[in-house]
Protein backbone atom coordinates (compact mmCIF):
# COMPACT_ATOMS: atom_id res chain seq x y z
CA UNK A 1 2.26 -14.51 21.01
CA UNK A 2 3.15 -16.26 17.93
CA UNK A 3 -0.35 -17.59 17.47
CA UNK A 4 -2.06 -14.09 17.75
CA UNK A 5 0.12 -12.65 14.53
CA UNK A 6 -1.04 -16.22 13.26
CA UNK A 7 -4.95 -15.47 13.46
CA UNK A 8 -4.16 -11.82 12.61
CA UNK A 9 -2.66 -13.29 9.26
CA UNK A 10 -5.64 -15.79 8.78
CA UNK A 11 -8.46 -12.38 9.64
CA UNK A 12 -6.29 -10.47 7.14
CA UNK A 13 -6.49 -13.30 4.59
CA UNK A 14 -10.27 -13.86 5.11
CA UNK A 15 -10.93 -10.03 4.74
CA UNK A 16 -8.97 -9.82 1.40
CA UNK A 17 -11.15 -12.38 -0.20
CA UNK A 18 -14.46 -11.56 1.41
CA UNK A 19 -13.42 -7.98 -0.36
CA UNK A 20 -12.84 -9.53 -3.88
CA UNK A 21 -14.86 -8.26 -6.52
CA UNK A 22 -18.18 -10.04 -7.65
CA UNK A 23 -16.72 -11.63 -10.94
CA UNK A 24 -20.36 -13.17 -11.59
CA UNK A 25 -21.91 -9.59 -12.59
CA UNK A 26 -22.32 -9.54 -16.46
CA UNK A 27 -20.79 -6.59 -18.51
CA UNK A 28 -23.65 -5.94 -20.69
CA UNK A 29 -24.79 -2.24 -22.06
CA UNK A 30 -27.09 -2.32 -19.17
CA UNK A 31 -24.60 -3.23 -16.65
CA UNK A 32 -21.19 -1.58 -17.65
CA UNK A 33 -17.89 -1.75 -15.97
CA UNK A 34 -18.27 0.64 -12.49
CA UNK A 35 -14.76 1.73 -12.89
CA UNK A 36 -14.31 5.22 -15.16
CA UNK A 37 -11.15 6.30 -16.80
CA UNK A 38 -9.06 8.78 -15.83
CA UNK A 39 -5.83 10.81 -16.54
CA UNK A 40 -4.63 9.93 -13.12
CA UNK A 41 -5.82 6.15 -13.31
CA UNK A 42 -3.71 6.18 -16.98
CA UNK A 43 -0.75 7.69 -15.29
CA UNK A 44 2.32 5.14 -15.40
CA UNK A 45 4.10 7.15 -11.82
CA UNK A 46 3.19 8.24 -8.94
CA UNK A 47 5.43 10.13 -6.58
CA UNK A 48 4.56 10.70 -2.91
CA UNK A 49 4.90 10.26 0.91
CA UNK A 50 4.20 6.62 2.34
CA UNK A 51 4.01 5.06 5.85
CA UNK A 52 2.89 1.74 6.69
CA UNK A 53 5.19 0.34 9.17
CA UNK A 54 8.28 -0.39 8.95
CA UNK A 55 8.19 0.74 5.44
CA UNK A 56 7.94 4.60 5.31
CA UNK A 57 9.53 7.67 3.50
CA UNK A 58 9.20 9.25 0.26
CA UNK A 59 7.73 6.86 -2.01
CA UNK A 60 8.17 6.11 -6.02
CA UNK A 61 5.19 3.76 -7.90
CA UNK A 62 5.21 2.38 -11.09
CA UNK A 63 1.92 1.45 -12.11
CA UNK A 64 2.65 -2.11 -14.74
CA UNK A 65 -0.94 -2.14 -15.01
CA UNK A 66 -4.06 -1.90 -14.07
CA UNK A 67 -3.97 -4.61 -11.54
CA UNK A 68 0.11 -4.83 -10.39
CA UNK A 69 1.97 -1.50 -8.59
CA UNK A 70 5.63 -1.41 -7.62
CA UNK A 71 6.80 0.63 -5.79
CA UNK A 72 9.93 1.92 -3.89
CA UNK A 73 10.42 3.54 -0.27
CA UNK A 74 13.12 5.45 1.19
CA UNK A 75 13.65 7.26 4.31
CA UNK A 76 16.92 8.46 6.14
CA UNK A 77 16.13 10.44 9.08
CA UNK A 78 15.98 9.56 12.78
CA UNK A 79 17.39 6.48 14.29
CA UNK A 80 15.52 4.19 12.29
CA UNK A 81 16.04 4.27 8.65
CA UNK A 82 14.97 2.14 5.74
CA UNK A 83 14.87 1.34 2.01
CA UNK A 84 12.14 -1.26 0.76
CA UNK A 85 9.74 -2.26 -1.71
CA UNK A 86 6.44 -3.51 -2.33
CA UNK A 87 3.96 -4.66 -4.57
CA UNK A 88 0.82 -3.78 -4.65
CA UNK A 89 -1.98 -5.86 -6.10
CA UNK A 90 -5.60 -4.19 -6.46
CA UNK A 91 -7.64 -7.26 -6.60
CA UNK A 92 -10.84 -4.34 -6.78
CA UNK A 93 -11.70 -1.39 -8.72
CA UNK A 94 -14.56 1.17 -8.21
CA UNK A 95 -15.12 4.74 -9.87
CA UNK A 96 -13.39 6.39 -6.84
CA UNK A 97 -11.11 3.80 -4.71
CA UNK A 98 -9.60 0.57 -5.42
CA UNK A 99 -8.79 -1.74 -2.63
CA UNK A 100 -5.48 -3.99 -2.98
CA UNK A 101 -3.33 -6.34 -1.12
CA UNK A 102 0.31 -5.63 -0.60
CA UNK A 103 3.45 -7.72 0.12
CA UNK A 104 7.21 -6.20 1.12
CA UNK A 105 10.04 -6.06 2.08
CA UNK A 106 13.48 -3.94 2.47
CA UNK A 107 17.06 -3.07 4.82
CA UNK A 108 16.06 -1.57 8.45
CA UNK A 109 19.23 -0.14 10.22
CA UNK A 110 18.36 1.00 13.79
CA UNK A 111 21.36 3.24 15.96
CA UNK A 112 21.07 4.08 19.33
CA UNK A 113 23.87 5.64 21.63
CA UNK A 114 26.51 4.31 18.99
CA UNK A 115 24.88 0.64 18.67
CA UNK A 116 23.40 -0.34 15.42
CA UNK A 117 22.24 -2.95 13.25
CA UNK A 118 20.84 -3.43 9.94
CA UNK A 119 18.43 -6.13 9.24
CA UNK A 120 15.90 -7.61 6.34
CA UNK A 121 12.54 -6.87 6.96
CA UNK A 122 8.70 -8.31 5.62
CA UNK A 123 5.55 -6.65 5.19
CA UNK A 124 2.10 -7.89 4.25
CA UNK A 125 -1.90 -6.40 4.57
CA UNK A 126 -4.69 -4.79 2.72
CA UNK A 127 -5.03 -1.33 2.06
CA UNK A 128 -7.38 0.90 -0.08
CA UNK A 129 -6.64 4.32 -2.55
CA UNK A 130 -8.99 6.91 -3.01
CA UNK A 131 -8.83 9.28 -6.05
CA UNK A 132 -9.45 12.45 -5.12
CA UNK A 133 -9.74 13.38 -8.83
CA UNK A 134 -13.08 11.65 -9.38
CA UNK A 135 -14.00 12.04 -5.00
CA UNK A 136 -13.78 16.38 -5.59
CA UNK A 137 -13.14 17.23 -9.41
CA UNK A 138 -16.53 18.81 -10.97
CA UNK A 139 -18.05 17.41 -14.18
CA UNK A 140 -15.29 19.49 -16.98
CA UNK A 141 -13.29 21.11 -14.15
CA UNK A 142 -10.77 18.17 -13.23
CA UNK A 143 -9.16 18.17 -9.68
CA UNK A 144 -5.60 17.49 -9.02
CA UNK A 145 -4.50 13.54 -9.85
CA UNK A 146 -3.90 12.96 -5.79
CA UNK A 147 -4.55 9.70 -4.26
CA UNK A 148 -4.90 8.94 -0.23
CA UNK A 149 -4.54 5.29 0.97
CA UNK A 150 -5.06 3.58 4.57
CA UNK A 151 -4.04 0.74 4.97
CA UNK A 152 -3.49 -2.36 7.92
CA UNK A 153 -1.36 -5.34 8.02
CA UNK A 154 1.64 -7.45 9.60
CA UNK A 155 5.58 -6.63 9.87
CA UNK A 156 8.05 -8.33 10.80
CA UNK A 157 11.80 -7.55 11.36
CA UNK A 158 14.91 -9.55 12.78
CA UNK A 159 16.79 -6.97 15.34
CA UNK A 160 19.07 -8.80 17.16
CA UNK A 161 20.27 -6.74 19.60
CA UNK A 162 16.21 -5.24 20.00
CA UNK A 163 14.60 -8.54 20.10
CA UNK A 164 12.76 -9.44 16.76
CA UNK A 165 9.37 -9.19 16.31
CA UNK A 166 5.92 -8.63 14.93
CA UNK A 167 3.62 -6.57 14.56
CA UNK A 168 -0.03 -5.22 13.29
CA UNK A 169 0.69 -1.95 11.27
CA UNK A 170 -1.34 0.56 10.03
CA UNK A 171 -0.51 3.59 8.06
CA UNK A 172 -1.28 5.70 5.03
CA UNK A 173 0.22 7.58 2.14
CA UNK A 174 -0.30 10.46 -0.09
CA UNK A 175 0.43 10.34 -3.49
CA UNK A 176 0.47 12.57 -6.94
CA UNK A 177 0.28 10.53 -10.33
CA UNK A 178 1.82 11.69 -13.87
């Protein structure tokens, strides 16, 4: 089992780079940059709704620059609750999606029928954020500054008393940027 989540690492790995942007293309007056400015791609937050397993919940970014996102996730409801963080690095930029790579980690306490545990948890994948802004705003009548990610990768988590393991994750998130 161990080597499957190895060669699901390795496929993840191979698929970030065969993503990377073509850093060979010239910026010239006949070629410029593909990637337009925007109020939401200058906004320094983001608030929002994120869930990529096993870090979900309500969801803070700070955006350090155009490249490196931080962000925090909280949730506290059900029987499996969890704080964490990531970074997100967007290794590609386009006019209306960006495609990054993420790492994490955070606290996971799980209680069922009064046993629980709280344990550190990891996260890594690839993921990519459309902006709705530039995907539905009209030329002069701007659209809301709403992004929508998808994203895949691999967690892992220590539960003891569940049996540890890992797992291929997928998940998405919803965000608003000021």
């Amino acid at each position: 089992m161990n080597r499957l989540y190895s060669h699901l690492l390795l496929a993840l790995v191979a698929l970030a780079f065969a993503a990377a942007p073509d850093t060979a293309r010239a910026q010239t007056p006949e070629n410029p940059p593909t990637v337009e400015d925007s109020p939401s791609r200058a906004a320094r937050f983001s608030a929002g709704l994120q869930s990529s397993w096993p870090t979900y919940g309500l969801s803070l970014q700070y955006h350090l620059n155009e490249k490196l996102t931080a962000e925090g996730v909280a949730d506290f409801m059900g029987n499996l609750t969890n704080v964490g963080g990531r970074v997100l690095y967007r290794y590609r930029r386009d006019g209306d999606y960006d495609l990054y790579a993420y790492g994490g980690g955070g606290v996971w306490h799980y209680s069922f029928l009064g046993v629980g545990e709280s344990v550190p948890g990891a996260s890594v994948g690839v993921g990519a954020e459309a902006f709705l802004e530039q995907l539905l705003g009209a030329p002069g009548e701007p659209f809301l500054p709403i992004t929508l990610s998808a994203e895949v990768g691999l967690a892992f988590v220590g539960f003891e008393t569940y049996g540890g393991f890992s797992a291929l994750s997928y998940g998405g998130g919803i965000h608003y940027r000021f």
